[in-house]
Protein backbone atom coordinates (compact mmCIF):
# COMPACT_ATOMS: atom_id res chain seq x y z
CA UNK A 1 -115.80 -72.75 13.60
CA UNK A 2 -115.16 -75.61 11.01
CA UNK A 3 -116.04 -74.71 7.38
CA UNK A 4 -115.19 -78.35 5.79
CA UNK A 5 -118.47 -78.22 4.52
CA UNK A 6 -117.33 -75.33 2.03
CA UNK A 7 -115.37 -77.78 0.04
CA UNK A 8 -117.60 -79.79 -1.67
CA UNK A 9 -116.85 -80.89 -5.54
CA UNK A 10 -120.05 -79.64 -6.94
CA UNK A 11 -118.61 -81.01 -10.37
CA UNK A 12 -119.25 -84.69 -9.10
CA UNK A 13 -122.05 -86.60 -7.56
CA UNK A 14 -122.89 -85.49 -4.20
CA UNK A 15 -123.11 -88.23 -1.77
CA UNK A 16 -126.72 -89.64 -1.85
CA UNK A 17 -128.61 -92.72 0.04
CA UNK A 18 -127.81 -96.52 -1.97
CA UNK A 19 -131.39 -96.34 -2.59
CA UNK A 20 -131.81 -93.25 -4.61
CA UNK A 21 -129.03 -93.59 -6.10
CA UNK A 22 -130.34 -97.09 -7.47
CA UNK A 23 -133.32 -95.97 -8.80
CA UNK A 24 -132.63 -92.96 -10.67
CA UNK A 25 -129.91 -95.49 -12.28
CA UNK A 26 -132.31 -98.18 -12.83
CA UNK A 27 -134.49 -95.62 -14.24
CA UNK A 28 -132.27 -94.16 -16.64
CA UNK A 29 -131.01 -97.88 -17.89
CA UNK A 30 -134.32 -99.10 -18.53
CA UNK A 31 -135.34 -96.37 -20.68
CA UNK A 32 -131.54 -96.53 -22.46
CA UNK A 33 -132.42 -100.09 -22.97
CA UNK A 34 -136.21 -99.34 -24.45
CA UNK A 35 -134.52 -96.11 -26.83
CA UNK A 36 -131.88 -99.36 -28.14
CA UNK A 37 -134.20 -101.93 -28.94
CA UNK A 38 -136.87 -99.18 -30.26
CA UNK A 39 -134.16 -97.69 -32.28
CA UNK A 40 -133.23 -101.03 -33.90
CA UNK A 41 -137.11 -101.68 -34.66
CA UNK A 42 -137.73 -98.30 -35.90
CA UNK A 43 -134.49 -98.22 -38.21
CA UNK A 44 -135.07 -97.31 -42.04
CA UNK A 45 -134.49 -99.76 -44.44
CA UNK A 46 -132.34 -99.24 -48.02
CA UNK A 47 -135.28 -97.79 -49.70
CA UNK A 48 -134.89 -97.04 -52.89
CA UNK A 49 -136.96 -93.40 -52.98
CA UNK A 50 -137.19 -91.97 -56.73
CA UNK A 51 -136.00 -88.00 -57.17
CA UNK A 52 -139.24 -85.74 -56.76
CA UNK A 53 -140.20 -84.59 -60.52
CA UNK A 54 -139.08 -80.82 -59.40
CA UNK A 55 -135.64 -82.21 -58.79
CA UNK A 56 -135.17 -83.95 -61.28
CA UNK A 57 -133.08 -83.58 -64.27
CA UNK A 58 -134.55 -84.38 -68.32
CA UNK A 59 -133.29 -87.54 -67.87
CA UNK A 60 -134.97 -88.90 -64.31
CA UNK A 61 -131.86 -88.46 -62.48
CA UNK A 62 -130.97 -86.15 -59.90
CA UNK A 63 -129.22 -82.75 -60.16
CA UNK A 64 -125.55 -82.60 -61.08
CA UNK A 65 -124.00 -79.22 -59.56
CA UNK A 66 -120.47 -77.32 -60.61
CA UNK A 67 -118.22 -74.81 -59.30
CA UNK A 68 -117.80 -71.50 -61.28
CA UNK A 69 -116.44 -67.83 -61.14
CA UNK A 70 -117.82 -65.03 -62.50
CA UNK A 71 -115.09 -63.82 -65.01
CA UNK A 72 -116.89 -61.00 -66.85
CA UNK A 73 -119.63 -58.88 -66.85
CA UNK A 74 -121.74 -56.26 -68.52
CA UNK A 75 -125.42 -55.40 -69.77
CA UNK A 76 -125.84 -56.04 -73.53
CA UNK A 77 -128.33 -57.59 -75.98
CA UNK A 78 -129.10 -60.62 -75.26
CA UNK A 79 -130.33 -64.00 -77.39
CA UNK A 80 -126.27 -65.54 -78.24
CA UNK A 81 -126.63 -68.73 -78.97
CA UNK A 82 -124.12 -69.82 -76.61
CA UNK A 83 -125.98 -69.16 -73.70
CA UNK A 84 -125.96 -72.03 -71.05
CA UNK A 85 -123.37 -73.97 -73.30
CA UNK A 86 -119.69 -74.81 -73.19
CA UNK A 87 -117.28 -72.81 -75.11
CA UNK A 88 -113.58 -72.62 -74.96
CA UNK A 89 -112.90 -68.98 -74.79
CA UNK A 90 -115.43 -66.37 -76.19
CA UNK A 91 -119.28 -66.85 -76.79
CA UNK A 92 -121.08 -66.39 -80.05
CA UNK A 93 -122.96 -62.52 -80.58
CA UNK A 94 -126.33 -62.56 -81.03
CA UNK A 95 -128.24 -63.20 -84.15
CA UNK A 96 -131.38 -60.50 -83.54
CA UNK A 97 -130.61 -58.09 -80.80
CA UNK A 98 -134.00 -58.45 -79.21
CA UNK A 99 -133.55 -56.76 -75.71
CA UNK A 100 -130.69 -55.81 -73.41
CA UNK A 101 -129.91 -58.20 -70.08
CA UNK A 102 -127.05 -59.00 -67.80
CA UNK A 103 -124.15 -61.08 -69.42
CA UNK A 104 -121.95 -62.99 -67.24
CA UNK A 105 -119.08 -65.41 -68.68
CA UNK A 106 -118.41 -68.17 -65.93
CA UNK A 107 -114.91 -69.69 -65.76
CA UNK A 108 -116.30 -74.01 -65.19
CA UNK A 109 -113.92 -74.71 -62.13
CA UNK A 110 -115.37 -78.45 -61.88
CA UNK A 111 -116.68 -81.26 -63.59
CA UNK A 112 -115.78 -82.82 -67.19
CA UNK A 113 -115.73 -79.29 -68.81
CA UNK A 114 -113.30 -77.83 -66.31
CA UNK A 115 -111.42 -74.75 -67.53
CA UNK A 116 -113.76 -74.14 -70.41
CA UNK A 117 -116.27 -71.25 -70.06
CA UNK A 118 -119.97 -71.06 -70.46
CA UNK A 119 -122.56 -67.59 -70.97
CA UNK A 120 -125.54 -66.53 -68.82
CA UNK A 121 -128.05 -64.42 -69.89
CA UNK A 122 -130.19 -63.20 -66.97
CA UNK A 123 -133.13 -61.15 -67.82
CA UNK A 124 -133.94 -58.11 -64.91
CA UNK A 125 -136.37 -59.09 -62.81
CA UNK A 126 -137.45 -59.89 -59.04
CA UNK A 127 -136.01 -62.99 -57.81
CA UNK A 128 -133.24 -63.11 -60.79
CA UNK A 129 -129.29 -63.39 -59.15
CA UNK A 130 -127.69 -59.60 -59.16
CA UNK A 131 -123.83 -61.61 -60.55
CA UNK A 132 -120.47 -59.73 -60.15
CA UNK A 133 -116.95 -60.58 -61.34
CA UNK A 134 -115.15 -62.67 -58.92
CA UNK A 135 -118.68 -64.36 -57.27
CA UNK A 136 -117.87 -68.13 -56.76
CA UNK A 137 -121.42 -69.95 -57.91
CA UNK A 138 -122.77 -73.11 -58.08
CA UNK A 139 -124.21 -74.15 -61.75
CA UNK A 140 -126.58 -76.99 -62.39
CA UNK A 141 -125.33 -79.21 -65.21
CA UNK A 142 -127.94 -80.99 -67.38
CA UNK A 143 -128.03 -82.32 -70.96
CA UNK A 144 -131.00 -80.88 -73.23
CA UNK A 145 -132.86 -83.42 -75.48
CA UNK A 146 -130.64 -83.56 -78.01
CA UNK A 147 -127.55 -84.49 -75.56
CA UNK A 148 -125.96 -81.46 -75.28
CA UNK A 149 -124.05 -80.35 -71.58
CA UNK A 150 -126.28 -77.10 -70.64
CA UNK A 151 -125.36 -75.17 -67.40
CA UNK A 152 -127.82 -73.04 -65.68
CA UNK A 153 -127.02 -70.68 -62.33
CA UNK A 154 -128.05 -72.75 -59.20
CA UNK A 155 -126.96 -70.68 -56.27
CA UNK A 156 -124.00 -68.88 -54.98
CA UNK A 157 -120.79 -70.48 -53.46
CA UNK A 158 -121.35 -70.19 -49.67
CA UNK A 159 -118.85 -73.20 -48.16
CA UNK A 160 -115.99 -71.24 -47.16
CA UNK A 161 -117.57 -67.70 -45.46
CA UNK A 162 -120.17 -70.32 -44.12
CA UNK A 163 -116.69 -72.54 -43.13
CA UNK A 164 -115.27 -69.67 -41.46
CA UNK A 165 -118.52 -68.48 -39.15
CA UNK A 166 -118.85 -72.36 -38.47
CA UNK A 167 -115.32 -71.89 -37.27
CA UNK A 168 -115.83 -68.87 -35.18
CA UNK A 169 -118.60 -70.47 -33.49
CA UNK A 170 -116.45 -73.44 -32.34
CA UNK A 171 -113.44 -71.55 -31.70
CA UNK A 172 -115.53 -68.70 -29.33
CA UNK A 173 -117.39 -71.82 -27.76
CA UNK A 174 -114.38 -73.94 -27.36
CA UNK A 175 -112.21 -70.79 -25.72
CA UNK A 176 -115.38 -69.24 -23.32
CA UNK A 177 -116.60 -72.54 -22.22
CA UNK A 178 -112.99 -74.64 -22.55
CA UNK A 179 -113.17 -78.19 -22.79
CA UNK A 180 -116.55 -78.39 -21.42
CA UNK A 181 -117.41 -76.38 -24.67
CA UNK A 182 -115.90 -78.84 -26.63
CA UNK A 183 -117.81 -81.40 -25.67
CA UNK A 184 -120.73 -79.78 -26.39
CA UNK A 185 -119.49 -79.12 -29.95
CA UNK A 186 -119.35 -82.78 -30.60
CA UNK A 187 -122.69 -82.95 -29.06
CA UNK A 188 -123.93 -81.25 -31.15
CA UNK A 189 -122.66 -83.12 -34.23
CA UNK A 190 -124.01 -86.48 -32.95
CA UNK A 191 -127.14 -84.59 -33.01
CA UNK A 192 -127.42 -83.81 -36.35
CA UNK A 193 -125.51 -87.18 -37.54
CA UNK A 194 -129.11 -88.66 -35.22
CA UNK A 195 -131.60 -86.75 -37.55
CA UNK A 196 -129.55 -87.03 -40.93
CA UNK A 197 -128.73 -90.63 -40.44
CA UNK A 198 -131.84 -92.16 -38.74
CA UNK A 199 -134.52 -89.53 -38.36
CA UNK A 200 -135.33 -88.81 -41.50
CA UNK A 201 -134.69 -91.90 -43.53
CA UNK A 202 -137.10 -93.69 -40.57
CA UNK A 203 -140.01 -91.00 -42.25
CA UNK A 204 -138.80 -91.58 -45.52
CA UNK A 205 -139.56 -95.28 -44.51
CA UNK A 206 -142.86 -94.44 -43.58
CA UNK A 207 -142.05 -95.54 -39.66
CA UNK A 208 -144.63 -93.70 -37.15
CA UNK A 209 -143.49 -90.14 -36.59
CA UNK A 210 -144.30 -89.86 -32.90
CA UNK A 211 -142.18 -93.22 -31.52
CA UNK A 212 -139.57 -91.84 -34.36
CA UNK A 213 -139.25 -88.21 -33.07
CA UNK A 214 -138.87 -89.47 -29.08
CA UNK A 215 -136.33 -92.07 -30.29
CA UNK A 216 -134.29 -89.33 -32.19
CA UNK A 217 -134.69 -86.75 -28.91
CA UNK A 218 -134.12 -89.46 -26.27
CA UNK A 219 -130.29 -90.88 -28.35
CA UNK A 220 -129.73 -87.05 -28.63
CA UNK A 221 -130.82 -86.16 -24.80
CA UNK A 222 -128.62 -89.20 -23.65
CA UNK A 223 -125.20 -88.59 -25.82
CA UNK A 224 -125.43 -84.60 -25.68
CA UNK A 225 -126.14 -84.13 -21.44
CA UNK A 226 -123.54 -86.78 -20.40
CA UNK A 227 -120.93 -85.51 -23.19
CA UNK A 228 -120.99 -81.81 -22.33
CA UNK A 229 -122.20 -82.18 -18.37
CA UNK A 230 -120.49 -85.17 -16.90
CA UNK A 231 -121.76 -88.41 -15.91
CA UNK A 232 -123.23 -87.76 -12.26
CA UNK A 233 -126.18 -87.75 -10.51
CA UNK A 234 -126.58 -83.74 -11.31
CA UNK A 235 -126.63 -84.29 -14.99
CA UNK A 236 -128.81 -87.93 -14.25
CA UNK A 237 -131.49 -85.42 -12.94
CA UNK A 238 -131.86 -83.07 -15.20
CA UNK A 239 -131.75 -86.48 -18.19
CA UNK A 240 -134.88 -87.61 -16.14
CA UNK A 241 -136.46 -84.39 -16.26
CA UNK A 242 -136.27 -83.98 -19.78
CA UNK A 243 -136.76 -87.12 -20.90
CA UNK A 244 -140.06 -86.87 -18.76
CA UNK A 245 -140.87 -83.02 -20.34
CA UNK A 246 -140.10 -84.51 -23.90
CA UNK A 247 -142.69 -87.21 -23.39
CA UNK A 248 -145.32 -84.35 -22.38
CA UNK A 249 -144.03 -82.45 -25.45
CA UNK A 250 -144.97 -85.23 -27.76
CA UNK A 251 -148.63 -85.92 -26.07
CA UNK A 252 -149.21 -82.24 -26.05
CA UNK A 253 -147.99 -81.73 -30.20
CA UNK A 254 -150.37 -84.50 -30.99
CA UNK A 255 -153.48 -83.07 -28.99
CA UNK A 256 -153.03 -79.70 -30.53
CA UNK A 257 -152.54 -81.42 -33.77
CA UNK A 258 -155.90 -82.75 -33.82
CA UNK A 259 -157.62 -80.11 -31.99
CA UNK A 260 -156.24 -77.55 -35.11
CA UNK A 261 -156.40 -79.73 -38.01
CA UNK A 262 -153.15 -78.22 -39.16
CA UNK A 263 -152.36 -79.92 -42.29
CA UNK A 264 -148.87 -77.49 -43.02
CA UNK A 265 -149.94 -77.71 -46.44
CA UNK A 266 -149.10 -73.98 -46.02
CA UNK A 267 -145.81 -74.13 -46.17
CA UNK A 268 -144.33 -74.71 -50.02
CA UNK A 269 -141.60 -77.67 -49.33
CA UNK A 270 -145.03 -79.42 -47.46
CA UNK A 271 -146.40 -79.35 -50.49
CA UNK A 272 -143.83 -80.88 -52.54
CA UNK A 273 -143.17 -83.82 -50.06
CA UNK A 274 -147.15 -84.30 -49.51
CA UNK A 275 -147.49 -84.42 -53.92
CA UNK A 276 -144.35 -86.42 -54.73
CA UNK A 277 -143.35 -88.43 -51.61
CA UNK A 278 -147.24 -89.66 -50.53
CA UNK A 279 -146.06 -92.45 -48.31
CA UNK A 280 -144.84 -89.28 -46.05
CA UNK A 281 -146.95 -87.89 -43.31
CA UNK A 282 -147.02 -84.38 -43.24
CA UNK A 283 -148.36 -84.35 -39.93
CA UNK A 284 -145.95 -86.77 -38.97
CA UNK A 285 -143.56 -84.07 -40.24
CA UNK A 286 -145.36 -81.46 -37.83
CA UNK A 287 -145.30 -83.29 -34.83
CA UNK A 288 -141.31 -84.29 -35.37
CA UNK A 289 -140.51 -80.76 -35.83
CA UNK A 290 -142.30 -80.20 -32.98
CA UNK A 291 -140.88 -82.68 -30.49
CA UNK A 292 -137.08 -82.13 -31.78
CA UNK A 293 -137.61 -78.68 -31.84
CA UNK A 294 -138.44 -78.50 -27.76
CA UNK A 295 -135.22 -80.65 -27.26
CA UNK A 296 -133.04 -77.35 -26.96
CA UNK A 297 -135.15 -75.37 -24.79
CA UNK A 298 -135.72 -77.97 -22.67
CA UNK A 299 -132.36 -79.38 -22.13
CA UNK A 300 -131.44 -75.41 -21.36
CA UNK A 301 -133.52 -75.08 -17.95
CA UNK A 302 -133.64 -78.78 -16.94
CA UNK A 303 -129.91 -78.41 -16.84
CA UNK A 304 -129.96 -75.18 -15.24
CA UNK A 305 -132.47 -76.54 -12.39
CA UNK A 306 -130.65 -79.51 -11.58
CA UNK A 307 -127.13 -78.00 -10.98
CA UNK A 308 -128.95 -75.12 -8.86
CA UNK A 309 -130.58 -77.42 -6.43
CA UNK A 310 -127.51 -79.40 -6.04
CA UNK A 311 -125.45 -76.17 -5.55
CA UNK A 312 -128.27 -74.78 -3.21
CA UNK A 313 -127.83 -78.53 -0.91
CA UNK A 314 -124.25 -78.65 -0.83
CA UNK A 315 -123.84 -74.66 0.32
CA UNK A 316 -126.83 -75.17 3.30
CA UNK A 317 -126.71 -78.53 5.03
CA UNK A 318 -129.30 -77.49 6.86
CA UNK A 319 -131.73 -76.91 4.29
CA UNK A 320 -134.50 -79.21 4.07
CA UNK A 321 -135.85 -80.42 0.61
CA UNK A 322 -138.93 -77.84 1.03
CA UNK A 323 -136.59 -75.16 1.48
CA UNK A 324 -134.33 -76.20 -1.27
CA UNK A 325 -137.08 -77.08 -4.03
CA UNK A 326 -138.19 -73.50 -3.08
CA UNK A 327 -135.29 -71.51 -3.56
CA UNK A 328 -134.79 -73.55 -6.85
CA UNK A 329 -138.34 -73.15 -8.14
CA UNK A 330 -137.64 -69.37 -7.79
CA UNK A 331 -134.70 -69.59 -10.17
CA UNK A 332 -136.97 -71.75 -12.24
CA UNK A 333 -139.56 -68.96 -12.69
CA UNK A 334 -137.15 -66.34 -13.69
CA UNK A 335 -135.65 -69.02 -16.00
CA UNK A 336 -139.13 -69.57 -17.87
CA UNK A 337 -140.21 -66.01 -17.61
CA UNK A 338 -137.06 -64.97 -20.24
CA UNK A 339 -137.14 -68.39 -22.20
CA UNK A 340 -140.55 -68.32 -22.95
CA UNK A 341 -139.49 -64.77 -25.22
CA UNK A 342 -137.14 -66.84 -26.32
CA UNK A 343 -139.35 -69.26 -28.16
CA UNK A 344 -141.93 -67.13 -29.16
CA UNK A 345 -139.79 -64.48 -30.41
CA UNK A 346 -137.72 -67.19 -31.65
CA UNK A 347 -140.61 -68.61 -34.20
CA UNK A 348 -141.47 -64.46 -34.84
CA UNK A 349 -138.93 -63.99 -36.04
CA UNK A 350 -138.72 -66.79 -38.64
CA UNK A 351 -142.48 -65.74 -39.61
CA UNK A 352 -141.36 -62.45 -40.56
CA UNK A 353 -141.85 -62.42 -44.57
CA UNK A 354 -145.02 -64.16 -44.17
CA UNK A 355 -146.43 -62.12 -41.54
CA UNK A 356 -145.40 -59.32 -43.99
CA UNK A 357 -147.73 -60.75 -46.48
CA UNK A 358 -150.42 -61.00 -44.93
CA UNK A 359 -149.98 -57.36 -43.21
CA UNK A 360 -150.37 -56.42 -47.10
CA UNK A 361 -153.68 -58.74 -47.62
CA UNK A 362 -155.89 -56.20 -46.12
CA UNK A 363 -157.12 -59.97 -44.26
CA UNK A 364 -158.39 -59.55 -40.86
CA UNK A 365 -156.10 -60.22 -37.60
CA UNK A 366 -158.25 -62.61 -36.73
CA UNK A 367 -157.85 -64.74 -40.26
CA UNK A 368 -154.13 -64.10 -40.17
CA UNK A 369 -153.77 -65.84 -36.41
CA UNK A 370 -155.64 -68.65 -37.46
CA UNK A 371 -154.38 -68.94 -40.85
CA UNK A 372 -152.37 -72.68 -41.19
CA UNK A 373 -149.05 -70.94 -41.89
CA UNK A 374 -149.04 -68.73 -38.19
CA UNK A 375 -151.60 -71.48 -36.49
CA UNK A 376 -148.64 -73.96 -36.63
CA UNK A 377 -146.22 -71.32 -35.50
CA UNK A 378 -148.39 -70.81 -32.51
CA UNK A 379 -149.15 -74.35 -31.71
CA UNK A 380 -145.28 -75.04 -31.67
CA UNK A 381 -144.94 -72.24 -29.33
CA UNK A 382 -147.81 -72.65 -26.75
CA UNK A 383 -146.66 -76.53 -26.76
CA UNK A 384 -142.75 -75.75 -26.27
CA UNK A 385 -143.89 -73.27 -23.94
CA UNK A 386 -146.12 -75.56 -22.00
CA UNK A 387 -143.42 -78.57 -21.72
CA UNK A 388 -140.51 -75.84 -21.06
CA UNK A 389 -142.60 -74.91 -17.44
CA UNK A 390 -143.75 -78.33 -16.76
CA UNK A 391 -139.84 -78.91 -16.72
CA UNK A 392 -138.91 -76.86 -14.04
CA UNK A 393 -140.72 -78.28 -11.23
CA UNK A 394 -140.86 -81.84 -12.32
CA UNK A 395 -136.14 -81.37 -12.76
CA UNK A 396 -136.70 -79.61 -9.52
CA UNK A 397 -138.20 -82.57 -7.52
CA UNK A 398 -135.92 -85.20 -9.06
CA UNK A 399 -132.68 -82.99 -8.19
CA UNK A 400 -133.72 -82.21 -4.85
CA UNK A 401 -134.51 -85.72 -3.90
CA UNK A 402 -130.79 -86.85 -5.51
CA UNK A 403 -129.22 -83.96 -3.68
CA UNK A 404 -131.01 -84.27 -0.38
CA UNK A 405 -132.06 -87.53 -0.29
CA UNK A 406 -134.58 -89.11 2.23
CA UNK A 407 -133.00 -90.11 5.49
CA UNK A 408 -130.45 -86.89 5.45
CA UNK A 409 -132.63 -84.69 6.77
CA UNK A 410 -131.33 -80.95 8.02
CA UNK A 411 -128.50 -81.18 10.62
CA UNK A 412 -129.30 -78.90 13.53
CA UNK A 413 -125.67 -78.66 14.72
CA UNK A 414 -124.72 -76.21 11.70
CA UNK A 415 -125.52 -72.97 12.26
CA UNK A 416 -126.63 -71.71 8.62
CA UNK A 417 -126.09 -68.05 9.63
CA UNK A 418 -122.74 -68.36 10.96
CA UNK A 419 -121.80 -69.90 7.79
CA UNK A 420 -122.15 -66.73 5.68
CA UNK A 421 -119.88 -64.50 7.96
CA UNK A 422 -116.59 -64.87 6.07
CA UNK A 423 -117.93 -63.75 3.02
């Protein structure tokens, strides 16, 4: 018996009727068209945004940070005079030995007062740093009122151990998944160059959150599927079907929105943007986080649906669409069965000190669920979870139609059966 229909190139577009084939392209060019034109429309201005009052240094400006090591340190009395200040080599005793605290001398590895040397005193307490000689840091630099350079700690030195598991990740990616996995890589930095660059300067601007949030996802959605999958009618598919499930994403954040009156006043950055940057919509905010948050998820199974009912075509010609959208739908449900832990798990796990908290409130289960904090972490997951199984059929229709398109119905002369034999 022949098998030349075991030799298919399921990496490229399977053969498909002129029709089909023009409207999932028309499709996908009008809506690239509509994301350009909305993008230029909805692009932030140079607005000139002044630094929050909690960021801000005695002078109005923003904060100035410098490198430092941790040369020295001990527990001692505390109150020297040269604490936060620049000295050249040791710093001044104290003049009443009030109380003992951790002393650490910093070595200033940046800024004007490079290779001069400054004292902090850090009193023990909850939230306080826990220093030890040889920590990189990063110091704050500010002048007090009377113009002298004071340094205070600002956080430890994370960028090369944070270099190095960035590096890992690429390397591990780049080696499992080969070039493919590199593609995906730079995928993922045209992502993040989308929200740094247009996103968030477009809420800064005050721009409408929703149009904002499905211009960001649909640039992302286009650049990141065709990058790491191809360009074929596979990957067109599963673009469709997300674009599609991103739309119901945003319609379904809004609705529970309103329906909640979540205000994420909860959370403490909220708060901050809502009291010093009032031309920001916090549940603008919400419902962005919400829409680019389903992005991931959603591009997962749509992707995963498409190139299963185009594998599930091209190994039984004599399938019919039924019987393919079938068998696919069943890899679907498994799919959103163990993705749906995923999510929720996902957002559980990020709740953790809070949910903590509240454990410790003696509040009722009932007040904690319903609470603004968890309320929000619950909308975002019954509305991911929602668009994430709307997906799957609505991917699995599209593909099935590209891969067995009308007018190529089954072909009796195969024997399906047969076909399996060799294996």
């Amino acid at each position: 018996m022949s098998e030349h229909h075991h030799h298919h190139d399921h990496s490229g577009p399977i053969a498909i009727s002129a029709s089909a084939a023009k409207v999932v392209v028309g499709l996908l060019v009008a809506v690239g068209v509509i994301v350009l034109i909305a993008t230029a429309w909805l692009w932030p201005g140079d607005q000139k945004v002044e630094v929050p009052l909690p960021l801000q240094t005695i002078s109005g400006g923003a904060w100035e940070t410098e490198a430092g090591t941790v040369v020295s340190q001990d527990v001692g009395a505390c109150g020297s005079p040269s604490n936060g200040k620049v000295f050249a080599d040791k710093p001044l005793a104290p003049r009443v030995a009030a109380y003992d605290c951790q002393r650490s001398i910093i070595d200033i590895r940046s800024g004007p007062d490079k290779g001069k040397r400054t004292l902090f005193e850090i009193a023990p307490g909850p939230g306080q740093p826990d220093l030890s000689a040889g920590d990189s840091i990063r110091m704050v630099r500010a002048s007090d009122p009377g113009g002298q350079t004071m340094y205070g700690f600002e956080d430890f030195a994370r960028g090369l151990p944070l270099s190095l598991i960035v590096a890992a990740f690429v390397i591990v990616i780049c080696i499992v998944a080969r070039w493919r996995g590199f593609r995906a890589v730079v995928g993922l930095l045209f992502a993040f160059l989308v929200l740094v660059k247009f996103l968030l300067p477009a809420l800064l601007d005050g721009k409408p959150a929703i149009p904002v949030a499905l211009v960001s996802g649909a640039l992302i959605l286009y650049v990141v599927l065709y990058l790491a999958h191809g360009v074929n009618l596979r990957t067109s598919s599963a673009l469709l079907g997300t674009l599609a499930s991103m739309l119901v994403a945003a319609v379904l954040s809004w609705v529970a929105l309103k329906m909640t009156h979540l205000t994420g006043l909860s959370e403490e950055q909220n708060t901050t943007v809502a009291t010093y940057l009032q031309h920001v919509s916090i549940t603008g905010l919400l419902l962005a986080g919400f829409i680019i948050g389903s992005l991931g998820v959603l591009n997962d199974v749509t992707i995963t649906q498409a190139s299963a009912a185009f594998e599930l075509a091209a190994l039984d010609e004599g399938a019919t669409r039924r019987e393919i959208f079938t068998a696919t739908m069943r890899v679907g449900r498994d799919h959103i069965a163990s993705t749906v832990y995923t999510l929720v798990l996902a957002y559980a796990g990020g709740a953790l000190p809070l949910l903590l908290l509240f454990s410790v409130a003696g509040r009722s289960f009932t007040d904690v669920l319903t609470s603004d904090a968890v309320a929000i972490e619950i909308a975002r997951s019954a509305v991911g979870g929602i668009a994430l199984s709307l997906s799957v059929p609505l991917t699995t229709a599209i593909a099935v139609v590209l891969a067995r398109p009308f007018g190529s119905g089954p072909k009796p002369e195969v024997a399906p059966r047969a076909r399996h034999a060799r294996h």
